[in-house]
N, C-alpha and C. Protein backbone atom coordinates (compact mmCIF):
# COMPACT_ATOMS: atom_id res chain seq x y z
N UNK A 1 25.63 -5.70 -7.41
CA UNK A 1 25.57 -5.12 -6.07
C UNK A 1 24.20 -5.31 -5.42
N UNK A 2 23.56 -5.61 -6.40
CA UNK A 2 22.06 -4.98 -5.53
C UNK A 2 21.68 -7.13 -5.38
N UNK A 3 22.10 -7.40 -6.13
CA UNK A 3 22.24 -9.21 -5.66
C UNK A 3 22.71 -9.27 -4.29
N UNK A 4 24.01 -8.74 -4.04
CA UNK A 4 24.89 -8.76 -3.03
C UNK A 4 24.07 -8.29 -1.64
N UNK A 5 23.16 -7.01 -2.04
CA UNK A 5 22.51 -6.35 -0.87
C UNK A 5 21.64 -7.47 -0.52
N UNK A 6 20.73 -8.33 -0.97
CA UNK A 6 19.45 -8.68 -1.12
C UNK A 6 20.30 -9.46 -0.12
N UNK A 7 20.71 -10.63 -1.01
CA UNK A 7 21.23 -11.96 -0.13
C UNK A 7 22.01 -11.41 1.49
N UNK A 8 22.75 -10.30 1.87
CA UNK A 8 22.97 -9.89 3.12
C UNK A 8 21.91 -9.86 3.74
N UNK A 9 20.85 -9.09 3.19
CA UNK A 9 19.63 -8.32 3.89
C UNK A 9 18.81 -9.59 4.88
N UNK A 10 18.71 -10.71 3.64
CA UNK A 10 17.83 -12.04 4.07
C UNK A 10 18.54 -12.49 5.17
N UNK A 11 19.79 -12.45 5.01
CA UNK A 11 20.74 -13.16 6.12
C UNK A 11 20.19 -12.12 7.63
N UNK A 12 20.57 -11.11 7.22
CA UNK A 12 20.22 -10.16 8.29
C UNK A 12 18.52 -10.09 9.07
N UNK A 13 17.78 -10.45 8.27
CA UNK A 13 16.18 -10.10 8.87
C UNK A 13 16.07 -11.98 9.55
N UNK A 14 16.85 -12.80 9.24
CA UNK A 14 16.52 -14.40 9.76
C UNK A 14 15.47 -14.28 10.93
N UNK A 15 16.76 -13.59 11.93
CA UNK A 15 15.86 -13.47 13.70
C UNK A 15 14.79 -12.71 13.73
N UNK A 16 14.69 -11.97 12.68
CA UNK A 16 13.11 -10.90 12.21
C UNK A 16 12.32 -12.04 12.09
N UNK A 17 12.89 -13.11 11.29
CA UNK A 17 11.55 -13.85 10.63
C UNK A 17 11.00 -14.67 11.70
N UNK A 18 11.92 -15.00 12.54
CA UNK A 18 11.94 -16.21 13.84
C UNK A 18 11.49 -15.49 14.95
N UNK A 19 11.25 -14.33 14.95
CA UNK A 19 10.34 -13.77 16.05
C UNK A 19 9.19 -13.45 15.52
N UNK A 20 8.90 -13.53 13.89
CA UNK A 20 7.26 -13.66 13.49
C UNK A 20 6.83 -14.36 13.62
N UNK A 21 7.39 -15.42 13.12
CA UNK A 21 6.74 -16.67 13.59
C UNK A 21 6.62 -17.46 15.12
N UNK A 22 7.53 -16.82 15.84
CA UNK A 22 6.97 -17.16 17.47
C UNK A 22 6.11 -16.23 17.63
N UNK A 23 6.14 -14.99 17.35
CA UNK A 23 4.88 -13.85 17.57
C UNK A 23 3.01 -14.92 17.16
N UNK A 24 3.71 -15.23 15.83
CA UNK A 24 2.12 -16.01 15.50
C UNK A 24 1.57 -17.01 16.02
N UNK A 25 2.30 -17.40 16.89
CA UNK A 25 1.82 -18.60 18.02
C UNK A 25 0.61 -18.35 18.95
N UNK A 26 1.13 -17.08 19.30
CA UNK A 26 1.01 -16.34 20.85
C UNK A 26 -0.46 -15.10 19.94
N UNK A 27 -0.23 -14.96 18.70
CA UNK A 27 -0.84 -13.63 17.92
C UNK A 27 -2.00 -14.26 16.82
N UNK A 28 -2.62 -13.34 16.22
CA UNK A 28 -3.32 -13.42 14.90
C UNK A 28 -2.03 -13.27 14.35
N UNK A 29 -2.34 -13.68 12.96
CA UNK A 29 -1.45 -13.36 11.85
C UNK A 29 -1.35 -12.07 11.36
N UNK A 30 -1.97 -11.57 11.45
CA UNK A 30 -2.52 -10.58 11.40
C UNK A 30 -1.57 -8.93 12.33
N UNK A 31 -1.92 -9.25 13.69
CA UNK A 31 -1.76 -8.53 14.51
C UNK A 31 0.07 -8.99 14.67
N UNK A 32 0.75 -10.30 14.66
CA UNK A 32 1.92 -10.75 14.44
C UNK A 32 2.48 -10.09 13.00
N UNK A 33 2.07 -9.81 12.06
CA UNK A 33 2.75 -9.07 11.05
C UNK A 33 2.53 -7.61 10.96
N UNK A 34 1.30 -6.56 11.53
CA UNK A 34 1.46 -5.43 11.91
C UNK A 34 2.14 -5.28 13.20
N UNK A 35 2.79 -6.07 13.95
CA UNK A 35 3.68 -5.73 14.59
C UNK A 35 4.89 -5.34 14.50
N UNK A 36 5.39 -6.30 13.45
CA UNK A 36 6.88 -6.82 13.01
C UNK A 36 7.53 -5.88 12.47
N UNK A 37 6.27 -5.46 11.25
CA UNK A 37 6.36 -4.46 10.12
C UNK A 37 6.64 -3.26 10.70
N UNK A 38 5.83 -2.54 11.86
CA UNK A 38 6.38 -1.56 12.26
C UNK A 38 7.45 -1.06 12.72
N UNK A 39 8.12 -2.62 13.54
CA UNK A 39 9.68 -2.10 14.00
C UNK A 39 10.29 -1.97 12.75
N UNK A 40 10.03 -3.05 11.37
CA UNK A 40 11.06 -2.87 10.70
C UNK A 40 10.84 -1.23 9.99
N UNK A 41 9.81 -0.92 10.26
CA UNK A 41 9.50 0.42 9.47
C UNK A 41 10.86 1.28 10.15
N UNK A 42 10.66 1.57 11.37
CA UNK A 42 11.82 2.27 11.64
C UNK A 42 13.28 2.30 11.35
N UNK A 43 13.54 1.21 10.37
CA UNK A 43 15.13 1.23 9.76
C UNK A 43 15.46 2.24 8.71
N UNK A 44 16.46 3.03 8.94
CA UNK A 44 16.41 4.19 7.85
C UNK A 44 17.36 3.53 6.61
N UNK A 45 16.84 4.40 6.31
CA UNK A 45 18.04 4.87 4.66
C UNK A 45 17.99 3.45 3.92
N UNK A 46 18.70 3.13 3.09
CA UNK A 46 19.08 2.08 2.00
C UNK A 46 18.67 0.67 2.87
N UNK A 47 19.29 0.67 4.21
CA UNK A 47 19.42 -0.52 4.62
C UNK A 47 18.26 -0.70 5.40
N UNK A 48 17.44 -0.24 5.64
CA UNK A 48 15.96 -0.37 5.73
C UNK A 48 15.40 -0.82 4.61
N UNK A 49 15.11 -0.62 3.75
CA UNK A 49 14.30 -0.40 2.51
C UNK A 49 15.12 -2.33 2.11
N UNK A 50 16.03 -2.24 2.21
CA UNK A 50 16.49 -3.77 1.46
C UNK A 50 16.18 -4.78 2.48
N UNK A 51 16.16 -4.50 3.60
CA UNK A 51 15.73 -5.18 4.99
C UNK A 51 13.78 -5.45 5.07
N UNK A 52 13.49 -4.30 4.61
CA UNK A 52 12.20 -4.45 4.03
C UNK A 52 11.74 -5.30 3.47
N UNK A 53 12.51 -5.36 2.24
CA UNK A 53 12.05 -5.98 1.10
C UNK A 53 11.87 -7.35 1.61
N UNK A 54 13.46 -7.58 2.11
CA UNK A 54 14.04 -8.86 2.46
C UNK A 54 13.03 -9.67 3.71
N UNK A 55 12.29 -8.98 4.27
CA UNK A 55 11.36 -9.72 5.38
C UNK A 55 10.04 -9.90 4.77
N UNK A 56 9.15 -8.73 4.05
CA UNK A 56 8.23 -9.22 2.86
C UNK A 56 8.65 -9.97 1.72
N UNK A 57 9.39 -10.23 1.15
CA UNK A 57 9.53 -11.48 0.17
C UNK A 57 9.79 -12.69 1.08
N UNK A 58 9.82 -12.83 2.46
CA UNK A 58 10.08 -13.95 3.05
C UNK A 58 8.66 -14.72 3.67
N UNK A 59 7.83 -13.84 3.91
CA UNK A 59 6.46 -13.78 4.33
C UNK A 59 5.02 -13.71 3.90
N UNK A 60 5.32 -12.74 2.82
CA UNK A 60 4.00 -12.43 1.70
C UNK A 60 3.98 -13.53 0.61
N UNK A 61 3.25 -13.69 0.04
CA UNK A 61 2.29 -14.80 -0.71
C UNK A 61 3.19 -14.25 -2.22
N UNK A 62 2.80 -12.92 -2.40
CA UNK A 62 3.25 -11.98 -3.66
C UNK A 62 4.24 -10.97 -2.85
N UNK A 63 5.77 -10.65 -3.78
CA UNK A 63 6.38 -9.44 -3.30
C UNK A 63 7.38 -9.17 -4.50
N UNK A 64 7.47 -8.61 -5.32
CA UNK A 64 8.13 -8.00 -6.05
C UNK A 64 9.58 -7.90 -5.60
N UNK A 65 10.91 -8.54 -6.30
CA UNK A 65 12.22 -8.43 -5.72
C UNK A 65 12.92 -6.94 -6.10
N UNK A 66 12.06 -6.07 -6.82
CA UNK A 66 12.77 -4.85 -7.09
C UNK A 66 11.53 -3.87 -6.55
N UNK A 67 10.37 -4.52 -5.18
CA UNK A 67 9.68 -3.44 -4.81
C UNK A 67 10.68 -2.72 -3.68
N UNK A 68 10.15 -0.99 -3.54
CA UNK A 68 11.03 -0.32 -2.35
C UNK A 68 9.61 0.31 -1.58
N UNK A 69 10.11 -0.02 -0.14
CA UNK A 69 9.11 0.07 0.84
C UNK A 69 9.60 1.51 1.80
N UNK A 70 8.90 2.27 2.19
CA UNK A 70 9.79 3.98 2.32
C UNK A 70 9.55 3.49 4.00
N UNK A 71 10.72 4.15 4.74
CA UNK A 71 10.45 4.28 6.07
C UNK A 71 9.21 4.72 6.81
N UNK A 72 8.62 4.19 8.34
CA UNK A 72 7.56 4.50 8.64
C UNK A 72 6.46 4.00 7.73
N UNK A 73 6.25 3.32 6.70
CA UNK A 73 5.38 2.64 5.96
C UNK A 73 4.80 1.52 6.94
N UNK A 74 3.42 1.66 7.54
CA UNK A 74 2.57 0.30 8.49
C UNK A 74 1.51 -0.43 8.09
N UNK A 75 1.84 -1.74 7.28
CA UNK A 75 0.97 -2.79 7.02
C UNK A 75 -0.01 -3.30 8.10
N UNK A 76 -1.02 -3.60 8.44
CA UNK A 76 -1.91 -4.21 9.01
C UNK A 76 -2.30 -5.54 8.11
N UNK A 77 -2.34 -6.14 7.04
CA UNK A 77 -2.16 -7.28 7.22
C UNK A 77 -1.85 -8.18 6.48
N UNK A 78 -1.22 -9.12 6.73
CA UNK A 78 -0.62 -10.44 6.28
C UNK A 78 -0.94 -10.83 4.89
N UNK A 79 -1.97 -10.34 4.12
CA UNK A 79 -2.57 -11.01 2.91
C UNK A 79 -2.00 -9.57 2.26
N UNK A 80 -0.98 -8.72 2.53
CA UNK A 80 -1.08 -7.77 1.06
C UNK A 80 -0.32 -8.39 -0.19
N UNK A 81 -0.16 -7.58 -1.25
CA UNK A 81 0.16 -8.25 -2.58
C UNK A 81 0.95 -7.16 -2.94
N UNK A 82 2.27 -7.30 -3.07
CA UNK A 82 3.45 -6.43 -3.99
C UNK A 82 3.53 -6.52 -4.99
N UNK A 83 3.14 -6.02 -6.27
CA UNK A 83 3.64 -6.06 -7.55
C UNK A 83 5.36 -6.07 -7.57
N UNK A 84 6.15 -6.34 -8.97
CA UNK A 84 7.30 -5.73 -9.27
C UNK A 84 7.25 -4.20 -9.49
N UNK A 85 8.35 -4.09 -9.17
CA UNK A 85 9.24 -2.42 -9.27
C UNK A 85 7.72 -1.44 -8.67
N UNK A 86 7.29 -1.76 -7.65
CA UNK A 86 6.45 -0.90 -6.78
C UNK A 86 7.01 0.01 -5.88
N UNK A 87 6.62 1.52 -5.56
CA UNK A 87 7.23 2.23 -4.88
C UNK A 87 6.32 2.63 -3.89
N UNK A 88 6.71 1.98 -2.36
CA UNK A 88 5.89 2.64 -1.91
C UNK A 88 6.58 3.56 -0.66
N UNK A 89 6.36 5.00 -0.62
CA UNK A 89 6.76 6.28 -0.53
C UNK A 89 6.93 6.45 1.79
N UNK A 90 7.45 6.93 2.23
CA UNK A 90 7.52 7.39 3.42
C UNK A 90 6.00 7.11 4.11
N UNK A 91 5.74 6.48 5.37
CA UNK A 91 4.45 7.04 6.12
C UNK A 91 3.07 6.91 5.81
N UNK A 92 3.54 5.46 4.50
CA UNK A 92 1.91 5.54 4.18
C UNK A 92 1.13 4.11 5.16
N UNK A 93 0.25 4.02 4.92
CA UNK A 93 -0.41 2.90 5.88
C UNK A 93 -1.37 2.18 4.66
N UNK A 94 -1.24 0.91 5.04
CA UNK A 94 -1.76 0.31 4.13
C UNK A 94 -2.52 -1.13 4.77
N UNK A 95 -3.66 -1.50 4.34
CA UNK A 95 -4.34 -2.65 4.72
C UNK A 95 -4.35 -3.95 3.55
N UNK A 96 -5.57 -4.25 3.68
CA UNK A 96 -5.24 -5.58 2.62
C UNK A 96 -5.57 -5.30 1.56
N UNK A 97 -4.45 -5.16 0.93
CA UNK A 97 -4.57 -4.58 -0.64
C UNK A 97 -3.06 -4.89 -1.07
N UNK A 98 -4.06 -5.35 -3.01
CA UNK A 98 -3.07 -5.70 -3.79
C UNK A 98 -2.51 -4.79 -4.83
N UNK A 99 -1.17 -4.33 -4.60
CA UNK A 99 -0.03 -3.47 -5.24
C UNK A 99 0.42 -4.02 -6.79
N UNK A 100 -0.42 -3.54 -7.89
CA UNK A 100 0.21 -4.07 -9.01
C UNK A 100 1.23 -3.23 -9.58
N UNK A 101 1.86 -4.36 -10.54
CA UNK A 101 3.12 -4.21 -11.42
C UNK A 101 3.60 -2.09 -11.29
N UNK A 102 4.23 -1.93 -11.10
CA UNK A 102 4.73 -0.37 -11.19
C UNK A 102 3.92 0.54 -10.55
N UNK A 103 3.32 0.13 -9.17
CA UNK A 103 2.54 1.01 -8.60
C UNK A 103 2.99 2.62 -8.18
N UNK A 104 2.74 3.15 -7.75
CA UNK A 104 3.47 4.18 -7.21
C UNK A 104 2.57 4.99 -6.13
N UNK A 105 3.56 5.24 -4.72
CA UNK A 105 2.59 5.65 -4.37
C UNK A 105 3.53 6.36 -3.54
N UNK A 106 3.01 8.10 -2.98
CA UNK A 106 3.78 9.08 -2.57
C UNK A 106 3.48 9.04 -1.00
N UNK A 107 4.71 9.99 -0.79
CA UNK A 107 4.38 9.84 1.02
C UNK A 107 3.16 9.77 1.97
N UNK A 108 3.00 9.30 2.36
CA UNK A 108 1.31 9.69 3.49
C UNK A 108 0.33 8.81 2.47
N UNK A 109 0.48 8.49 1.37
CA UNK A 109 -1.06 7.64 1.09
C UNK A 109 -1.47 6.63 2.56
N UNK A 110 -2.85 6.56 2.71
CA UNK A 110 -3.76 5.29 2.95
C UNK A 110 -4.96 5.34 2.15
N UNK A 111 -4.36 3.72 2.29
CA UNK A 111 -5.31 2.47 1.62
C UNK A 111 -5.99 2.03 2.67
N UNK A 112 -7.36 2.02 2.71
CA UNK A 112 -8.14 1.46 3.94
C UNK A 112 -9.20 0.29 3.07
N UNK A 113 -9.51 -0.78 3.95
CA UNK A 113 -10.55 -1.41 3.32
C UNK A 113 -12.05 -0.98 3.15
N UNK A 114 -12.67 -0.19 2.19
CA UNK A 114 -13.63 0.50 2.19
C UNK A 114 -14.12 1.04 3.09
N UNK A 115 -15.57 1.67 2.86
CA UNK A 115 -15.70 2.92 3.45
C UNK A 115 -16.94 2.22 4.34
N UNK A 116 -17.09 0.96 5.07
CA UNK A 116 -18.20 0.63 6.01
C UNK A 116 -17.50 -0.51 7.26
N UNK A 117 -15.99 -0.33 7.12
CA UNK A 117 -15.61 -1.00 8.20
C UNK A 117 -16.16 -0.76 9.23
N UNK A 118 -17.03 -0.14 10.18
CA UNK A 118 -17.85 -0.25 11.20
C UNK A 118 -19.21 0.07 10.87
N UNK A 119 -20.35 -1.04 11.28
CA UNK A 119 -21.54 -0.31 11.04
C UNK A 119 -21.84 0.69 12.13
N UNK A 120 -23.23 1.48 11.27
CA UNK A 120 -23.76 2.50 12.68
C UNK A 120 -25.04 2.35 12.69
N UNK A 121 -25.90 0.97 12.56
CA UNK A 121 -27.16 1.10 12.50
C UNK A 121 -27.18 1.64 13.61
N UNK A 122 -27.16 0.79 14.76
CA UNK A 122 -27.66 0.52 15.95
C UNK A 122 -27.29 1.26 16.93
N UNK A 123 -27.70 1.92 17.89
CA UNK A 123 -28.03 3.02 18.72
C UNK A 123 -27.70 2.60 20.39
N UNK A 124 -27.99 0.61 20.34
CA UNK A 124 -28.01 0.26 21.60
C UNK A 124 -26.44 -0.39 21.73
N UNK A 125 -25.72 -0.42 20.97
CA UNK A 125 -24.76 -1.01 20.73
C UNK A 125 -23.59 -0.09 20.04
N UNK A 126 -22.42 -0.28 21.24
CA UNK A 126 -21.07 0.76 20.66
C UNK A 126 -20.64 0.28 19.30
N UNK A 127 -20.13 1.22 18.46
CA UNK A 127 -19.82 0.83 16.95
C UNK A 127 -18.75 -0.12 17.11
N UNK A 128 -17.93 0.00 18.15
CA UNK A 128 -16.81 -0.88 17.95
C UNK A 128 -17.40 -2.51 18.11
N UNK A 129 -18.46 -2.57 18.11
CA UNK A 129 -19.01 -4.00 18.71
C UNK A 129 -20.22 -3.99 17.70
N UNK A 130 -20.19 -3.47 16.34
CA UNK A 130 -21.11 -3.66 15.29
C UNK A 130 -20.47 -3.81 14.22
N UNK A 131 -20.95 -5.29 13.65
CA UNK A 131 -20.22 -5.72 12.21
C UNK A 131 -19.64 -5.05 11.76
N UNK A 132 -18.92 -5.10 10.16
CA UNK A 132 -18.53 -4.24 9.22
C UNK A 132 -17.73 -5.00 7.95
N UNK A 133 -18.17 -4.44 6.76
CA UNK A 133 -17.65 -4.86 5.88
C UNK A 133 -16.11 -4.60 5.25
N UNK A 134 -15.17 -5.55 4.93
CA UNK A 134 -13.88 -4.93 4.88
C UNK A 134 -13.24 -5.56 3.09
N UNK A 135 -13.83 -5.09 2.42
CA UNK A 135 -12.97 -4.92 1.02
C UNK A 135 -11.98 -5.65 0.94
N UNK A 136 -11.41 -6.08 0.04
CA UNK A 136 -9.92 -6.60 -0.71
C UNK A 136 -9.84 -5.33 -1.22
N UNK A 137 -8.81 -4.03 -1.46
CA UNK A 137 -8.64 -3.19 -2.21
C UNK A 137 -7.79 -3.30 -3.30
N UNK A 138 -7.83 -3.41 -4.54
CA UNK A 138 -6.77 -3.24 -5.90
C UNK A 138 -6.15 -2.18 -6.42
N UNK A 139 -5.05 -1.68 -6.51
CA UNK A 139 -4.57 -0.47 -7.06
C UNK A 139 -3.88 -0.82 -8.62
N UNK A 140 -4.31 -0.77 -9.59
CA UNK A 140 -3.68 -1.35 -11.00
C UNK A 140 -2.68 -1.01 -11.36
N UNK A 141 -1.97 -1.59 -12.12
CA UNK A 141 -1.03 -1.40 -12.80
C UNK A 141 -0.44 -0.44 -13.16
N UNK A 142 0.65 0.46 -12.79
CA UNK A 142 1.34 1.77 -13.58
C UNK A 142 -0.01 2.70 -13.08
N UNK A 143 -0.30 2.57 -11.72
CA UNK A 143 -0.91 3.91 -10.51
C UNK A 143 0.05 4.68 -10.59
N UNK A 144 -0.38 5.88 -9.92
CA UNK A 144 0.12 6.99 -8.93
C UNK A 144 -0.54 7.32 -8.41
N UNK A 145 -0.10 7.36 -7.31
CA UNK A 145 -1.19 7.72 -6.25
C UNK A 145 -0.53 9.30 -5.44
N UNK A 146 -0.89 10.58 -5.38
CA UNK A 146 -0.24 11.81 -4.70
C UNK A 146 -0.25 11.16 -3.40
N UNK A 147 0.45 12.69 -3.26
CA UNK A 147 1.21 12.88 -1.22
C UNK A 147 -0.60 12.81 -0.67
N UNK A 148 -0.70 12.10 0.59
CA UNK A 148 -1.41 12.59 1.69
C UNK A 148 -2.80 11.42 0.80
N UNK A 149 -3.25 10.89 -0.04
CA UNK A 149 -4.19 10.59 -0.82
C UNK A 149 -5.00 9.60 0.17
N UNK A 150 -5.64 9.63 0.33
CA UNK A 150 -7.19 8.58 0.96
C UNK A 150 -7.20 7.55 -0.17
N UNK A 151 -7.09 5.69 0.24
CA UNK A 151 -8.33 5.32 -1.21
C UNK A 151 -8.63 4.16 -0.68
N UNK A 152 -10.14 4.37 -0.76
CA UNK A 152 -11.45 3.42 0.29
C UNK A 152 -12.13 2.75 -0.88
N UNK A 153 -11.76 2.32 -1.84
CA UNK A 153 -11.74 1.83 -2.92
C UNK A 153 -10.90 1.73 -4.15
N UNK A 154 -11.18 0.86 -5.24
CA UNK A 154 -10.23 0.02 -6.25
C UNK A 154 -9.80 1.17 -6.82
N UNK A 155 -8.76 1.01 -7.77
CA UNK A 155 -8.16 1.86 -8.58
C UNK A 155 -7.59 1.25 -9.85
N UNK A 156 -8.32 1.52 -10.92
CA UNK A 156 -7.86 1.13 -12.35
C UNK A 156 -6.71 1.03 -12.37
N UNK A 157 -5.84 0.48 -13.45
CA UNK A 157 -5.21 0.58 -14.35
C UNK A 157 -4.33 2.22 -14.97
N UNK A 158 -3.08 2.37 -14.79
CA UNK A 158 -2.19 3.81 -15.45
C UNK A 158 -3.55 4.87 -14.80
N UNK A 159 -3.47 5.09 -14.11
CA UNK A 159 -4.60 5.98 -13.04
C UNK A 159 -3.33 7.20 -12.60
N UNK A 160 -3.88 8.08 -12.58
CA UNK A 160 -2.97 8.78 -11.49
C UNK A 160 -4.29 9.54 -10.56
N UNK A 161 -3.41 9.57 -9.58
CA UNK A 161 -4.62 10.08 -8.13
C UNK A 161 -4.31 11.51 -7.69
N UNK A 162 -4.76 12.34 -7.57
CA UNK A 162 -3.93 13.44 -7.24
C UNK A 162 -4.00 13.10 -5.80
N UNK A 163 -2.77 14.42 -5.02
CA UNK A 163 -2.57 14.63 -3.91
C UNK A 163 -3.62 15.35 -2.91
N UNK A 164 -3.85 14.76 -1.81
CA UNK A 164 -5.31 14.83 -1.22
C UNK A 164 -6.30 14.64 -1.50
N UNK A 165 -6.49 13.65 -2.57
CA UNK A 165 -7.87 13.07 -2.94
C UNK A 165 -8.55 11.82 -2.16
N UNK A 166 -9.54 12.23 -2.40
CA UNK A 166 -10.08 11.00 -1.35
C UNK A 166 -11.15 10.05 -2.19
N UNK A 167 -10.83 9.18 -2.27
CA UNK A 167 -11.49 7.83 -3.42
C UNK A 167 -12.06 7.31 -3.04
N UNK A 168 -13.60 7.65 -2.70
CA UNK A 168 -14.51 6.69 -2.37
C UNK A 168 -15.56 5.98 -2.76
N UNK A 169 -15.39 6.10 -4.50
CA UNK A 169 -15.97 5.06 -5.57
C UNK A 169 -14.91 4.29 -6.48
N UNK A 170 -14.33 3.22 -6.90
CA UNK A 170 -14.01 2.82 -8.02
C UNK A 170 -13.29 3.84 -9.29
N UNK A 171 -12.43 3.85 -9.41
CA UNK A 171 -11.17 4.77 -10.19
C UNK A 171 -11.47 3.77 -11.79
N UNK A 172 -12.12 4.46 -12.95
CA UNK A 172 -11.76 3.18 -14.00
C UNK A 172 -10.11 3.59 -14.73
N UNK A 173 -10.04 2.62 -15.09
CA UNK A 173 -8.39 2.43 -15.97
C UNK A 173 -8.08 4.07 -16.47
N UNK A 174 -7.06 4.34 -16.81
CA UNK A 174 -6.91 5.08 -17.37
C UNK A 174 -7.19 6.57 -17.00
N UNK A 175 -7.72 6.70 -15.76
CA UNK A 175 -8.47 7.88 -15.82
C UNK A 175 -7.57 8.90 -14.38
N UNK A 176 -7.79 10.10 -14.17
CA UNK A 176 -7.28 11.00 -13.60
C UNK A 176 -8.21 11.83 -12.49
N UNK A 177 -7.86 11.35 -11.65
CA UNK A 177 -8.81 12.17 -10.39
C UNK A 177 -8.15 12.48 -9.45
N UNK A 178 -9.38 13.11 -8.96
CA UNK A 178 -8.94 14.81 -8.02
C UNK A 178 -9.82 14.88 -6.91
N UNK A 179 -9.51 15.97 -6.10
CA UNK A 179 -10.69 16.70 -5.34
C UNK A 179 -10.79 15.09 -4.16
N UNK A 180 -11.44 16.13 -3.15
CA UNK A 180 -12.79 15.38 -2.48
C UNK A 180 -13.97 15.76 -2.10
N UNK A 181 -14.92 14.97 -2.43
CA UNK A 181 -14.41 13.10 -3.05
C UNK A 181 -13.40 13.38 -4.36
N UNK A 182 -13.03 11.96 -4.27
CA UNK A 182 -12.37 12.22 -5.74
C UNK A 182 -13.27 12.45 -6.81
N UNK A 183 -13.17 12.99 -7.96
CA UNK A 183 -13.77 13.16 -9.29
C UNK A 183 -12.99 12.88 -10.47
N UNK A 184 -13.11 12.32 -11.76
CA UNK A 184 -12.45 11.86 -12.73
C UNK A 184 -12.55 13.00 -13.43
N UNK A 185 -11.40 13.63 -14.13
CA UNK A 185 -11.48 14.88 -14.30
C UNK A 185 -10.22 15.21 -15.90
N UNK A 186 -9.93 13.87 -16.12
CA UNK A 186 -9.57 13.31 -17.73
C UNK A 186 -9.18 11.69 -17.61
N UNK A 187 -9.07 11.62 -19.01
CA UNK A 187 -8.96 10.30 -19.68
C UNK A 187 -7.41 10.29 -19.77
N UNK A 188 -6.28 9.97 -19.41
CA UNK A 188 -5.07 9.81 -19.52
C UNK A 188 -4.68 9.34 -21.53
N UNK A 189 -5.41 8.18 -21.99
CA UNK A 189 -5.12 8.23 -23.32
C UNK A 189 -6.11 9.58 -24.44
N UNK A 190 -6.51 10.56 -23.48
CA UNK A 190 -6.75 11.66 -24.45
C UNK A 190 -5.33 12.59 -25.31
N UNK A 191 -4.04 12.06 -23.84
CA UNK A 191 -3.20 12.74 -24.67
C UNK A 191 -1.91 11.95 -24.79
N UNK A 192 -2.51 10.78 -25.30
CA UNK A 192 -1.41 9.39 -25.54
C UNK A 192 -0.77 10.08 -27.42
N UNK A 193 0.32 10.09 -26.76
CA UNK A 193 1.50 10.16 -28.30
C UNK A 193 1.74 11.73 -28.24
N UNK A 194 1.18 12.74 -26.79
CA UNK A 194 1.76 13.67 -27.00
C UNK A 194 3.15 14.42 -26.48
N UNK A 195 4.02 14.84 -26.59
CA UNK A 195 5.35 14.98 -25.45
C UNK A 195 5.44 16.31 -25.12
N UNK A 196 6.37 16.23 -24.09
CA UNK A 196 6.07 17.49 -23.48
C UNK A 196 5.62 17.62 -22.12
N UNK A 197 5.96 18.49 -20.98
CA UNK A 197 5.70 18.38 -19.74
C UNK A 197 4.44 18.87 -19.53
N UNK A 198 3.57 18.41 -18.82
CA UNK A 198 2.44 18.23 -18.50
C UNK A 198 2.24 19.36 -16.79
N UNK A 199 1.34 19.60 -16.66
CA UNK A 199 0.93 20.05 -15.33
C UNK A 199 0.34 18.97 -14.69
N UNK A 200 0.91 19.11 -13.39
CA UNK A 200 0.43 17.54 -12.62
C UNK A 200 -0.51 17.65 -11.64
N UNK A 201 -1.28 16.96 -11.30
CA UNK A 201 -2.26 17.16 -10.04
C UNK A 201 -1.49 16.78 -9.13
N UNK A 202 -0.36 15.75 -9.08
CA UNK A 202 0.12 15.39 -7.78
C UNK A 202 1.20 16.68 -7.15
């Protein structure tokens, strides 16, 4: 069935794809795929989410055929990277950043490209008209990322992020943070081989 959905879906997004690509004529690539993305954001339920998929695996470089993309979810740009079986949750916003293998990420996250996209030296000159540096962001492998989460930088490896944290150093592998700023606040293999339900930050 879920073969059956895919191959409809592709059939269905075609004239999606054929108005990106006339969009990119006339557009950045850029500004032509945060366009696109947003109408398709607005498709609800099941047939959104496979319509999703079905226009990022047609477009992106990397896209996972069992990633699910949540309604209201707005890409800004063209270079992101989908791992497989990635979840990404209702309303989050996301820039150029790469989604590895089993990401997870809950409603409302953003991913922004670090924390100096506009400079503020200069005093004689509006910020919007002063350089700025813009990150590749990484989220590793078997993330979680909580509801509402900020992250203006990388994120290890089996990480979990709590909900409302705001990440504005480097997350290493394995590790568990909180608060803002975020703070690392355990080692995830401190309690590898133990079972049993856990209290969650998210």
């Amino acid at each position: 069935m879920k073969w059956i959905a895919r191959k409809i879906s592709t059939v269905f997004i075609l004239p999606v794809w054929g108005l990106y690509g006339l969009a990119r004529l006339f557009l950045s690539q850029n500004r032509a795929f945060a366009d696109t993305t947003q109408g398709l954001s607005l498709l609800p339920g099941i047939v959104g989410e496979y319509c999703r998929l079905a226009f990022f695996r047609q477009v992106l470089g990397s896209c996972g055929k069992d990633a699910c993309i949540g309604f209201g979810t707005i890409f800004s740009h063209a270079t992101v990277e989908i791992g497989e079986r990635v979840y990404v949750g209702p309303y989050c916003i996301l820039g150029d950043v790469t989604l590895g293998d089993d990401v997870l990420l809950a409603s409302g996250v953003s991913i922004a490209n670090g924390t100096r996209q506009h400079g503020i030296r200069r005093l004689d000159i509006p910020i919007r008209e002063q350089p700025g540096e813009y990150p590749r962001i990484h989220i590793g492998k078997d993330t979680w990322i909580g509801e509402r989460a900020i992250v203006l930088a990388d994120v290890g490896e089996h990480c979990v992020i709590g909900a409302g944290a705001l990440v504005l150093e480097p997350i290493p592998d394995y590790a568990i943070a909180v608060g803002v700023p975020a703070r690392v606040v355990q080692d995830r293999r401190e309690n590898a081989g133990k079972f049993g339900l856990e209290k969650s930050p998210i």
